[in-house]
C-alpha atoms as a PDB file:
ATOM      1  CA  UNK A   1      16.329  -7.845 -11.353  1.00  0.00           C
ATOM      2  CA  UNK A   2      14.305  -7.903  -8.377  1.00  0.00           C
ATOM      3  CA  UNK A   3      13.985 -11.303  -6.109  1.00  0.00           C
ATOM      4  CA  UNK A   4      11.122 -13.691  -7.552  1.00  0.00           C
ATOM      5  CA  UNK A   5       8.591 -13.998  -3.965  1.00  0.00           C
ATOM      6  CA  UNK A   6       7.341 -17.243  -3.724  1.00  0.00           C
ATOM      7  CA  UNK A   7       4.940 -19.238  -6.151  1.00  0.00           C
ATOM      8  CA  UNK A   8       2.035 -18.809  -4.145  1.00  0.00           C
ATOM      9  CA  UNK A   9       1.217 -17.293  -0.481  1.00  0.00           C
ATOM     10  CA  UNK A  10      -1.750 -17.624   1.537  1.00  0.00           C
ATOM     11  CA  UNK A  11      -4.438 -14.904   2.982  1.00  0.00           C
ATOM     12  CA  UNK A  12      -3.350 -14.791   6.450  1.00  0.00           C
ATOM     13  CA  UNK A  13      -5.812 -11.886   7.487  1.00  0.00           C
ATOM     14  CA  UNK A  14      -8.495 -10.153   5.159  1.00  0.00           C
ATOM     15  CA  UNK A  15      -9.349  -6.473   7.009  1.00  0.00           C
ATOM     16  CA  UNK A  16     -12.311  -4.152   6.469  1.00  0.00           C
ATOM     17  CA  UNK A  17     -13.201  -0.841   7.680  1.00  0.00           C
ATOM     18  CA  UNK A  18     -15.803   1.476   7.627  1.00  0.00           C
ATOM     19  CA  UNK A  19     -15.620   5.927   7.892  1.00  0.00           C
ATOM     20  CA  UNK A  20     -16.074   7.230  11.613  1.00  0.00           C
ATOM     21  CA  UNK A  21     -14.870  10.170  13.884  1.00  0.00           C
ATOM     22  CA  UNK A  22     -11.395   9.013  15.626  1.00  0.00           C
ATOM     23  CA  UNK A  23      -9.610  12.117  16.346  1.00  0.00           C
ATOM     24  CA  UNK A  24     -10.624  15.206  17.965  1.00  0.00           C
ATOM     25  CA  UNK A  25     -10.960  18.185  15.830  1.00  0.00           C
ATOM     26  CA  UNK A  26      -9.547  15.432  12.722  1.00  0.00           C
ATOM     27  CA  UNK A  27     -11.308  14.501   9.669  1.00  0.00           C
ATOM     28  CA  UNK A  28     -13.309  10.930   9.987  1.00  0.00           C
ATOM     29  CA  UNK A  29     -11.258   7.757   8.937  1.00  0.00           C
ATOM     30  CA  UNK A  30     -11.708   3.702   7.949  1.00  0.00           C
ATOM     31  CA  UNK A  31      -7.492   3.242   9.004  1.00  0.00           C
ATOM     32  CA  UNK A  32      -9.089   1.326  11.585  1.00  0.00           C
ATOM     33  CA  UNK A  33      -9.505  -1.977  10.272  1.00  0.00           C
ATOM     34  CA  UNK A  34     -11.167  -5.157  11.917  1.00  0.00           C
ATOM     35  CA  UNK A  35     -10.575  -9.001  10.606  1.00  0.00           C
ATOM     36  CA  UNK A  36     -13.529 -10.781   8.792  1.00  0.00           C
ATOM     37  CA  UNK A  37     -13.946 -14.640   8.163  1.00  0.00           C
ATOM     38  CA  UNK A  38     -16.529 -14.763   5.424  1.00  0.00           C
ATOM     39  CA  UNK A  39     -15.519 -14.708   1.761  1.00  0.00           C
ATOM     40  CA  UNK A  40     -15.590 -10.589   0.386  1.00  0.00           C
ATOM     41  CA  UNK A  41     -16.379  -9.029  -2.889  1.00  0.00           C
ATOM     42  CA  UNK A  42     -13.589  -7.558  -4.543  1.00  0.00           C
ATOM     43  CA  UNK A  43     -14.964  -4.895  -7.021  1.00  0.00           C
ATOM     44  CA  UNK A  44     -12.757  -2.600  -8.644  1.00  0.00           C
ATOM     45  CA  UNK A  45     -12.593  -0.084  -6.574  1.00  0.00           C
ATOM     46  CA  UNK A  46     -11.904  -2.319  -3.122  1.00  0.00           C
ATOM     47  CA  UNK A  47     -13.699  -4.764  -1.206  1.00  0.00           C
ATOM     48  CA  UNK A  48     -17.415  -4.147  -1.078  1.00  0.00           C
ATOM     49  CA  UNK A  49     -17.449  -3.761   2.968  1.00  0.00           C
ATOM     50  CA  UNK A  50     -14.080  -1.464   2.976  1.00  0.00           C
ATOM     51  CA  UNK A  51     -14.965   2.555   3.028  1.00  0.00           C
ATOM     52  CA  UNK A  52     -12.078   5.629   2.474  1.00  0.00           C
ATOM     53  CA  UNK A  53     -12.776   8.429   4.073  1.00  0.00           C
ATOM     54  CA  UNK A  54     -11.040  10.928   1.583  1.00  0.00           C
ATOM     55  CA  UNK A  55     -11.145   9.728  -1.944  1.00  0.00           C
ATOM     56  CA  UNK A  56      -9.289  12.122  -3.190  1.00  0.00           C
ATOM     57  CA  UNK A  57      -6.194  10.796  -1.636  1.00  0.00           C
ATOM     58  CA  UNK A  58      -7.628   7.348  -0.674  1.00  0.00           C
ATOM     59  CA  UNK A  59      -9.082   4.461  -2.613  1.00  0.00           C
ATOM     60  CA  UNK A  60      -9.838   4.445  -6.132  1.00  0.00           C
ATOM     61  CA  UNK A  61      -9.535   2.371  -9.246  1.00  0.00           C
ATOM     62  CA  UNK A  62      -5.549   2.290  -8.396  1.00  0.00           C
ATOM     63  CA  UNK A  63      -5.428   2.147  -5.032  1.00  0.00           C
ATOM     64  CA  UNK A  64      -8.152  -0.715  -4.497  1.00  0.00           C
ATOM     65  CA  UNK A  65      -6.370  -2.944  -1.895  1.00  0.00           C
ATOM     66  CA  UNK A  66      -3.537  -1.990   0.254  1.00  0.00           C
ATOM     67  CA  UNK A  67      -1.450  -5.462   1.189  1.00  0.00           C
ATOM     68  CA  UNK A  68       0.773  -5.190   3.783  1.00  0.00           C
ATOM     69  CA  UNK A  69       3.339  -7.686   4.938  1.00  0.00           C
ATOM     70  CA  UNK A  70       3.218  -9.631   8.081  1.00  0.00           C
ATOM     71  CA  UNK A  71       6.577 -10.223   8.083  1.00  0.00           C
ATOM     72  CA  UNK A  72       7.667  -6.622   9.057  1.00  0.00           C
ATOM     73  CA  UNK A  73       5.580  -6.854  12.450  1.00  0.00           C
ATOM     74  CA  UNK A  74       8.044  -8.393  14.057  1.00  0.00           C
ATOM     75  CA  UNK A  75      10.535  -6.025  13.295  1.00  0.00           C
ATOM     76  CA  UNK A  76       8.431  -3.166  14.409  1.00  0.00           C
ATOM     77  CA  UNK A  77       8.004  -5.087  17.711  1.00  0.00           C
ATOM     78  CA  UNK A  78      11.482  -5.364  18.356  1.00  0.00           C
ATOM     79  CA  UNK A  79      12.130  -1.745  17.838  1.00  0.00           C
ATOM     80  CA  UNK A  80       9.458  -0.900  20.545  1.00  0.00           C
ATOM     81  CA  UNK A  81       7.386   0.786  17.693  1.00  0.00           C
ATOM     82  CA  UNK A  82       4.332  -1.390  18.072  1.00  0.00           C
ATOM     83  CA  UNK A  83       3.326  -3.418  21.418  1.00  0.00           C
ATOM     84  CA  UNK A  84       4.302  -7.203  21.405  1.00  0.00           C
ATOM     85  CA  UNK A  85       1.884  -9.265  19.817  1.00  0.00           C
ATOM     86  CA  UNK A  86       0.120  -6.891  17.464  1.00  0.00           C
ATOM     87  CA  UNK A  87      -1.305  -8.193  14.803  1.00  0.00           C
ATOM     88  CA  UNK A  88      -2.057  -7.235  11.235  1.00  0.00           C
ATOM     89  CA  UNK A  89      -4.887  -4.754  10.708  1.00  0.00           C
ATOM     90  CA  UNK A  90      -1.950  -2.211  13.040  1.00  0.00           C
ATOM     91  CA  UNK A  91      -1.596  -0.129  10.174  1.00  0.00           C
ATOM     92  CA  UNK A  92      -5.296  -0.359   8.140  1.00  0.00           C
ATOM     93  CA  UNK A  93      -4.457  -3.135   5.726  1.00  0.00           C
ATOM     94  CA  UNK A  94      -6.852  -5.057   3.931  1.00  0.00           C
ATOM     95  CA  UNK A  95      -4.536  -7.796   3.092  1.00  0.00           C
ATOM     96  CA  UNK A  96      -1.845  -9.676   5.097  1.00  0.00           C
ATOM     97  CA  UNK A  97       0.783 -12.553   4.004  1.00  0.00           C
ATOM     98  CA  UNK A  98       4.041 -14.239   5.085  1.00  0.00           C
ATOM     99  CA  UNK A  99       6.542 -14.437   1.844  1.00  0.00           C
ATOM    100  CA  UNK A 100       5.186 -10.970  -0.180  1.00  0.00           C
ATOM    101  CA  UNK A 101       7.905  -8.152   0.575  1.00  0.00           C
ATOM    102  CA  UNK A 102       8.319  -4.851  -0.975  1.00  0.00           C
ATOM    103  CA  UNK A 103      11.825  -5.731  -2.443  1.00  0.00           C
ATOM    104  CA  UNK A 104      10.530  -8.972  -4.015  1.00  0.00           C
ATOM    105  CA  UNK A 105       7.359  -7.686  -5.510  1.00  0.00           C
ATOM    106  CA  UNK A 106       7.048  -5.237  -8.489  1.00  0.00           C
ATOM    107  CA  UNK A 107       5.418  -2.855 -10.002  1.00  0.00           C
ATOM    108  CA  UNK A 108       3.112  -4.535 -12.091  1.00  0.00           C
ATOM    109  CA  UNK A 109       3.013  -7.651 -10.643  1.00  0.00           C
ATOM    110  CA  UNK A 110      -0.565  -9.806 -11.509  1.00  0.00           C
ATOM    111  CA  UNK A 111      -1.557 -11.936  -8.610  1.00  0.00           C
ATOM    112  CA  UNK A 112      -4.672 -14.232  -8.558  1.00  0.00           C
ATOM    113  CA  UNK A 113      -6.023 -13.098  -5.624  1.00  0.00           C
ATOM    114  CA  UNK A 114      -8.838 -15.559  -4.498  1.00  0.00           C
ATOM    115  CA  UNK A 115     -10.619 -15.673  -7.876  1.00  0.00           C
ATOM    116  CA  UNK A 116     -10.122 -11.956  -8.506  1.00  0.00           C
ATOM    117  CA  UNK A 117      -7.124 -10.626 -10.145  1.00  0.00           C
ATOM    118  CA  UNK A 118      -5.470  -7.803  -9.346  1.00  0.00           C
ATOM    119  CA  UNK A 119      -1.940  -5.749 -10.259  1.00  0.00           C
ATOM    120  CA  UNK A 120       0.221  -3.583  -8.297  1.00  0.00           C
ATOM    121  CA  UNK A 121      -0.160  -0.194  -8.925  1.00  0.00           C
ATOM    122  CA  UNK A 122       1.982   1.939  -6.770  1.00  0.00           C
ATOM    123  CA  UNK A 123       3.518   1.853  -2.937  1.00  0.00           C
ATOM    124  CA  UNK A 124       1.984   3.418   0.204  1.00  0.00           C
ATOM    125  CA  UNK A 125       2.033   7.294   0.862  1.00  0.00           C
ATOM    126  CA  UNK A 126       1.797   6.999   4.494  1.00  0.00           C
ATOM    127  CA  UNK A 127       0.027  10.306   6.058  1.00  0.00           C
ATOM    128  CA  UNK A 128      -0.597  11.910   9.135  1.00  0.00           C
ATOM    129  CA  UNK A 129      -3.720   8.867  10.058  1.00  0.00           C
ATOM    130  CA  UNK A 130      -0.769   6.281  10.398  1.00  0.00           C
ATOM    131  CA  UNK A 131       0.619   8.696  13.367  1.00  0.00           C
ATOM    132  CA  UNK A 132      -2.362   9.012  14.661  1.00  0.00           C
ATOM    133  CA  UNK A 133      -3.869   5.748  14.611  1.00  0.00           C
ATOM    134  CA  UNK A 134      -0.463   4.048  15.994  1.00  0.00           C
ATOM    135  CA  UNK A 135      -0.195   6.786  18.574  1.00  0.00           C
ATOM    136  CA  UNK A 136       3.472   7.459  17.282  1.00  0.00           C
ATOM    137  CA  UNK A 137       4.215  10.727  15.834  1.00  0.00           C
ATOM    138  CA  UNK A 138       7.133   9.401  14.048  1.00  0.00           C
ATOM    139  CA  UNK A 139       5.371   6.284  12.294  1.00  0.00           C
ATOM    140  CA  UNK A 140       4.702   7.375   8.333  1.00  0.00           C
ATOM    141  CA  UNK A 141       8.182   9.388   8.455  1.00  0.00           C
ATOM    142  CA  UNK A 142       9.697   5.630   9.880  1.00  0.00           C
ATOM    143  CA  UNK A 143       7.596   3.805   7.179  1.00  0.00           C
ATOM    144  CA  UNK A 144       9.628   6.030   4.603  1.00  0.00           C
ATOM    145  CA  UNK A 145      12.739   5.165   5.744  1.00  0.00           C
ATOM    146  CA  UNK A 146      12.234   1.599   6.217  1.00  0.00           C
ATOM    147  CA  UNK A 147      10.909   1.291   3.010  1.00  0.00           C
ATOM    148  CA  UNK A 148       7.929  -1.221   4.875  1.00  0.00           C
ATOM    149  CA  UNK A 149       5.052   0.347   3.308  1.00  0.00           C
ATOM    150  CA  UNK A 150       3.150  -1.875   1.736  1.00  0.00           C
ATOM    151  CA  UNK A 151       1.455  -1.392  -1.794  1.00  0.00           C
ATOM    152  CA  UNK A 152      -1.626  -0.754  -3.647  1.00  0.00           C
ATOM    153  CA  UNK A 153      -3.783  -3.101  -6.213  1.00  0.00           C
ATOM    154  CA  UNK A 154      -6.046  -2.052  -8.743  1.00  0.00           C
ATOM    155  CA  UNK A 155      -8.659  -4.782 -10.211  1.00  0.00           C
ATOM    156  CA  UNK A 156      -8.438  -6.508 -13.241  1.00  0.00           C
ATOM    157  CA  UNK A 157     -11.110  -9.087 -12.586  1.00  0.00           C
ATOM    158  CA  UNK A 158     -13.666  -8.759  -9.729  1.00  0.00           C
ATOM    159  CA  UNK A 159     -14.137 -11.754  -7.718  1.00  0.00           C
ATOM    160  CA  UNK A 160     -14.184 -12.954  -3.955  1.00  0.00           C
ATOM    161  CA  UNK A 161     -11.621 -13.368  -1.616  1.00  0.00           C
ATOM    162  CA  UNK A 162     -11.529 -14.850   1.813  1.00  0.00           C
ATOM    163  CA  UNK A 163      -8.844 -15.591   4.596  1.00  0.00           C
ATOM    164  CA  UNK A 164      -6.743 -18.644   3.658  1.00  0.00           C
ATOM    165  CA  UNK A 165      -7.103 -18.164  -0.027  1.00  0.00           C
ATOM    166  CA  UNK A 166      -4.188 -17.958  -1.861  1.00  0.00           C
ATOM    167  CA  UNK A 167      -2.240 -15.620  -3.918  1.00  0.00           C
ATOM    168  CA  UNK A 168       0.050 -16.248  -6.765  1.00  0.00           C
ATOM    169  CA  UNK A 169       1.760 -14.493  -9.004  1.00  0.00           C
ATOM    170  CA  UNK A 170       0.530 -14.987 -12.458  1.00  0.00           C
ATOM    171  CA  UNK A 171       2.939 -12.200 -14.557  1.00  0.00           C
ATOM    172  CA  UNK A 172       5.919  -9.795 -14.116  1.00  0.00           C
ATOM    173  CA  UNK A 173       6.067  -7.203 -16.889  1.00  0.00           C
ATOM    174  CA  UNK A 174       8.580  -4.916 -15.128  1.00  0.00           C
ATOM    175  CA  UNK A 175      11.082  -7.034 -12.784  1.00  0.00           C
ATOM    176  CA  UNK A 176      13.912  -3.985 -12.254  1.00  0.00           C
ATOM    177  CA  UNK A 177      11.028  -2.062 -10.760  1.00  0.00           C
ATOM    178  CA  UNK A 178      10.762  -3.558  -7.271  1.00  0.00           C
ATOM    179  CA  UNK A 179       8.160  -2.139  -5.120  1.00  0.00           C
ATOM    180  CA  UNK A 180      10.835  -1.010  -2.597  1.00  0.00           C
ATOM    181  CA  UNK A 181      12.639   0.932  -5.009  1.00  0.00           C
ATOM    182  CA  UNK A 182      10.159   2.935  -6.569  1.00  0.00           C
ATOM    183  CA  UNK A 183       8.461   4.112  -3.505  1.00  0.00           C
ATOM    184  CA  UNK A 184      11.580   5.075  -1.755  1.00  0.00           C
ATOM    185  CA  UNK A 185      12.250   7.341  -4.990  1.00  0.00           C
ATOM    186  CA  UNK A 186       8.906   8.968  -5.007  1.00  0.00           C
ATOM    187  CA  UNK A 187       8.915   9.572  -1.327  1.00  0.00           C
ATOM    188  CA  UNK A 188      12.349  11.322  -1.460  1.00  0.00           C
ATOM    189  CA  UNK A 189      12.981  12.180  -4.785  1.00  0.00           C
ATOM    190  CA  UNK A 190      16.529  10.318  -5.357  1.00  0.00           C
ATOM    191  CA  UNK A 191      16.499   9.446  -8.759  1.00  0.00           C
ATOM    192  CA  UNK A 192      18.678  10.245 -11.539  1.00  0.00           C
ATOM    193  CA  UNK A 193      16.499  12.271 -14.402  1.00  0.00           C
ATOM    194  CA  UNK A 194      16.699   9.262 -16.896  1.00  0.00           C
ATOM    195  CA  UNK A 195      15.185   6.529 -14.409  1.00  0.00           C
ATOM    196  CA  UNK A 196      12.476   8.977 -13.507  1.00  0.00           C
ATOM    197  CA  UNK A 197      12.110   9.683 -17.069  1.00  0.00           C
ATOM    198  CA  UNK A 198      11.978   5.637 -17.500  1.00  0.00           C
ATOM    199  CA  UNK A 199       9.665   5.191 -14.192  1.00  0.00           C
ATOM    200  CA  UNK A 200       6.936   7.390 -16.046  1.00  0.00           C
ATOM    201  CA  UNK A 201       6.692   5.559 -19.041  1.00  0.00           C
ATOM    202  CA  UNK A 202       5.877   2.428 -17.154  1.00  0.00           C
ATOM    203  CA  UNK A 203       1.912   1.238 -18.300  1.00  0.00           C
ATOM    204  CA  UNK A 204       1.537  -0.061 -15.071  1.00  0.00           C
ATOM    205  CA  UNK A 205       2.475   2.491 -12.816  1.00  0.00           C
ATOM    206  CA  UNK A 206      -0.918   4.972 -10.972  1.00  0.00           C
ATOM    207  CA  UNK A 207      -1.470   7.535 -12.769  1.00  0.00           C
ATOM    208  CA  UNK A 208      -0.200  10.069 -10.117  1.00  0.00           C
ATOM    209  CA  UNK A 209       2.983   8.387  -9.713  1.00  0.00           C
ATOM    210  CA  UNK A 210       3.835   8.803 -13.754  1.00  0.00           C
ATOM    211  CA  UNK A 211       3.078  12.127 -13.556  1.00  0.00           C
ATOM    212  CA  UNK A 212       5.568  12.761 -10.118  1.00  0.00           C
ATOM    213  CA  UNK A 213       8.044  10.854 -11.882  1.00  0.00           C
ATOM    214  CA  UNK A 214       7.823  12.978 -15.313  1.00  0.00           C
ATOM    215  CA  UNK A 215       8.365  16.643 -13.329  1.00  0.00           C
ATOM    216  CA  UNK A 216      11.147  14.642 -11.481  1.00  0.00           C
ATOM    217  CA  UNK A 217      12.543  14.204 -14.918  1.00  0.00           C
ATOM    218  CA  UNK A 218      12.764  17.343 -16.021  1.00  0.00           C
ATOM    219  CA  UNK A 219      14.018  19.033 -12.485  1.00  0.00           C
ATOM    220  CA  UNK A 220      11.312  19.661 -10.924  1.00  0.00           C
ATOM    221  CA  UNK A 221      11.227  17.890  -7.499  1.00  0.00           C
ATOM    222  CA  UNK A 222       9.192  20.633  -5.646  1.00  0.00           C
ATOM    223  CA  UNK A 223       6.180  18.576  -3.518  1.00  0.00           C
ATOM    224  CA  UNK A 224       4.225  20.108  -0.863  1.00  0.00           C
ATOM    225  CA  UNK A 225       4.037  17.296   1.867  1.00  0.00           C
ATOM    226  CA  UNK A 226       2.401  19.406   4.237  1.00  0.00           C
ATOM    227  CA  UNK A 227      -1.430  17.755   3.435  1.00  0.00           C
ATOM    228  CA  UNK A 228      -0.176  14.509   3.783  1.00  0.00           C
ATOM    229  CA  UNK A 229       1.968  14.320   7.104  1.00  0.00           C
ATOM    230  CA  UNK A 230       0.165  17.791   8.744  1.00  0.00           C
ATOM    231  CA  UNK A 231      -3.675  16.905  10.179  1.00  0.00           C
ATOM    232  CA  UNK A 232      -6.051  19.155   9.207  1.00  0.00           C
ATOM    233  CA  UNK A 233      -9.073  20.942  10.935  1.00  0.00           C
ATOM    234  CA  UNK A 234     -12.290  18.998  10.730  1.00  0.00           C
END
């Protein structure tokens, strides 16, 4: 049974970002995030103002809002990972809070986000952008192991959100399925058959994710990671 988070958080930081070149000889990207004060749509496919560059890996109906936590910045400080006093947006975010963690959150999870609603739909796949845009080569590999990825929303009910809004947790349908847990076993692959088995019968679990976690089931734990952590030609 994963930790309950607290009853309700606040908005520290709202981020948006929009497609443009940042690399040489890279794809475009909207990683780079800046803050914004006024309140935002939330439709169900992401804020109204946000842009993904490649929606085939990017964005969607289950991967609406990325929330990332705060709280981990200061460990990433300390570690001499990320300059002191960076603040949230480092790592392309949309949403930022104080209390929200990956082991107290869970797949799942309904929060009344401002007066949208959305769910938790999966953890972060960091790629190849997070090295780049942090200017550490060992970042998304470092996200894995820490387990401080963040996580995605999809949108039950469109609405508007703004920094200092709150966000509560309104229902837990799965609490053994802590965030932190179920992305560390889809980025590596430990899991006994029968829990992957169980993972991919979860309702509220992306799409993608059900699927990895039914050919982990059966054996089959063969992934090519290579377009996810390798940059490609533009």
């Amino acid at each position: 049974m994963s930790p309950q988070p607290p009853d309700t958080c606040t908005v520290q930081g709202l981020f948006t970002g929009r497609v443009r070149p940042r690399w040489p000889d890279r794809p475009a990207s909207a990683i780079h995030k800046t803050a914004v004060a006024a309140p935002q749509t939330l439709t169900p496919t992401g804020f109204q103002a946000d842009q993904q560059a490649d929606l085939a890996v990017h964005g969607g109906a289950d991967k609406a809002v990325h929330h990332y936590a705060a709280d981990h910045y200061a460990d990433w400080q300390s570690e001499g990972l990320i300059a002191p006093g960076t603040t949230p947006a480092a790592f392309g975010e949309n949403i930022s809070t104080l209390g929200l963690v990956e082991t107290n959150v869970c797949i799942g999870d309904i929060f009344r986000l401002g007066t949208a609603l959305v769910q938790i739909s999966q953890g972060r796949q960091p790629c190849w952008k997070l090295n780049a845009h942090t200017g550490q080569d060992r970042m998304a590999y470092l996200f894995q192991k820490t387990r401080r990825t963040g996580w995605y929303y999809r949108v039950l009910e469109t609405g508007q959100v703004a920094p200092g809004d709150s966000i509560a947790l309104q229902e837990r349908p799965n609490p053994h399925w802590s965030v932190a847990e179920v992305t560390h076993a889809r980025l590596t692959h430990r899991i006994a058959p029968d829990r992957a088995l169980a993972l991919s019968r979860v309702a509220e679990l992306a799409q993608g994710w059900s699927a990895a976690f039914a050919r982990m089931a059966t054996g089959d734990g063969a992934e090519d990671t290579g377009p996810r952590l390798t940059p490609p030609k533009s």
